[in-house]
Protein backbone atom coordinates (compact mmCIF):
# COMPACT_ATOMS: atom_id res chain seq x y z
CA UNK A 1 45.00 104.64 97.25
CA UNK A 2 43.61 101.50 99.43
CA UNK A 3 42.44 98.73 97.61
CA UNK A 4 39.22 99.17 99.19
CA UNK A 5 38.87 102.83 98.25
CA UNK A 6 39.76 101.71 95.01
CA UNK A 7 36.92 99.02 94.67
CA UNK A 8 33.96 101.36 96.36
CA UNK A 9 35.00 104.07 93.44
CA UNK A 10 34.74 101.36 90.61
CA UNK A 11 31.73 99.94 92.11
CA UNK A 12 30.16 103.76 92.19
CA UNK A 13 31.65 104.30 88.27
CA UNK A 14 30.08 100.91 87.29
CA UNK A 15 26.55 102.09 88.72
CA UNK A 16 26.72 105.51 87.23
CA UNK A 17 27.34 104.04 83.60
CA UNK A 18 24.60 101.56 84.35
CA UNK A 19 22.02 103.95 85.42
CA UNK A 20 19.11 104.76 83.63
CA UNK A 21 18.11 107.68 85.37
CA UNK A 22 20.65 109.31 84.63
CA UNK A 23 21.91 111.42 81.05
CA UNK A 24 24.76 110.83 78.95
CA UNK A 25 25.97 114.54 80.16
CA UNK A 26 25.53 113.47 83.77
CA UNK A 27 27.17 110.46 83.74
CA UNK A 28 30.23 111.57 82.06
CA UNK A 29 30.52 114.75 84.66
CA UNK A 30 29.99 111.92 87.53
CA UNK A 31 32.71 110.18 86.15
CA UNK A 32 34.92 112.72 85.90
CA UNK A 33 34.05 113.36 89.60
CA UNK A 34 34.82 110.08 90.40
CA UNK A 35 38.17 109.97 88.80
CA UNK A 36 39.45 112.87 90.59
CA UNK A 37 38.25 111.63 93.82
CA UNK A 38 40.69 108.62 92.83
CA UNK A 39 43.68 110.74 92.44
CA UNK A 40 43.15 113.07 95.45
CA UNK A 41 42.99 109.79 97.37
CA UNK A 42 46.00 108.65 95.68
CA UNK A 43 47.97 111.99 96.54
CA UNK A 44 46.90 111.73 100.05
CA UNK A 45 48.60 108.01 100.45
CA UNK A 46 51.95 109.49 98.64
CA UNK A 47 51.49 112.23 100.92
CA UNK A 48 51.39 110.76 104.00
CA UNK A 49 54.24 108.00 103.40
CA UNK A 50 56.41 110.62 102.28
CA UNK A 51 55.64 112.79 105.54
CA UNK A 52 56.17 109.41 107.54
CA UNK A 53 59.56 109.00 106.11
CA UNK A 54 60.91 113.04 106.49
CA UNK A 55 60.12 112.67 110.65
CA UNK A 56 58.85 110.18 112.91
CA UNK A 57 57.64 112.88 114.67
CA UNK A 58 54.53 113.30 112.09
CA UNK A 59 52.74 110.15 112.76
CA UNK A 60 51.69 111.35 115.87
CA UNK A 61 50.11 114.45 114.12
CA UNK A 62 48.49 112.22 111.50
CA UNK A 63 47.40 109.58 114.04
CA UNK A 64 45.35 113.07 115.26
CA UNK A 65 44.10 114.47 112.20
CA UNK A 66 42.67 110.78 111.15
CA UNK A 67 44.76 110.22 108.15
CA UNK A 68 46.98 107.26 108.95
């Protein structure tokens, strides 16, 4: 995960357990939320340097798609 993906998902997780608009129940499910959105973000970074390494021919392709 970037360190700047990192940060904004923090920053977001600090102002959820901050709020008070929102419930205890909603905060913990927005949480959650948060914390998977971390570790897809995470798998999509191993992802793509382990794609990069397999062929050189699948930057190109990843270039396209927006990922790299």
């Amino acid at each position: 995960m970037s360190q700047t993906n990192a940060t904004h998902l923090e920053k977001i997780k600090e102002a959820v357990h901050l709020s008070d608009k929102m419930s205890s129940e909603e905060k913990s499910s927005s949480v959650k939320i948060i914390e998977e959105w971390a570790v897809e973000d995470k798998a999509m970074g191993l992802l793509t340097e382990q794609l990069l390494k397999v062929s050189s021919g699948i930057k190109p392709i990843l270039a396209e798609l927006g990922l790299i």
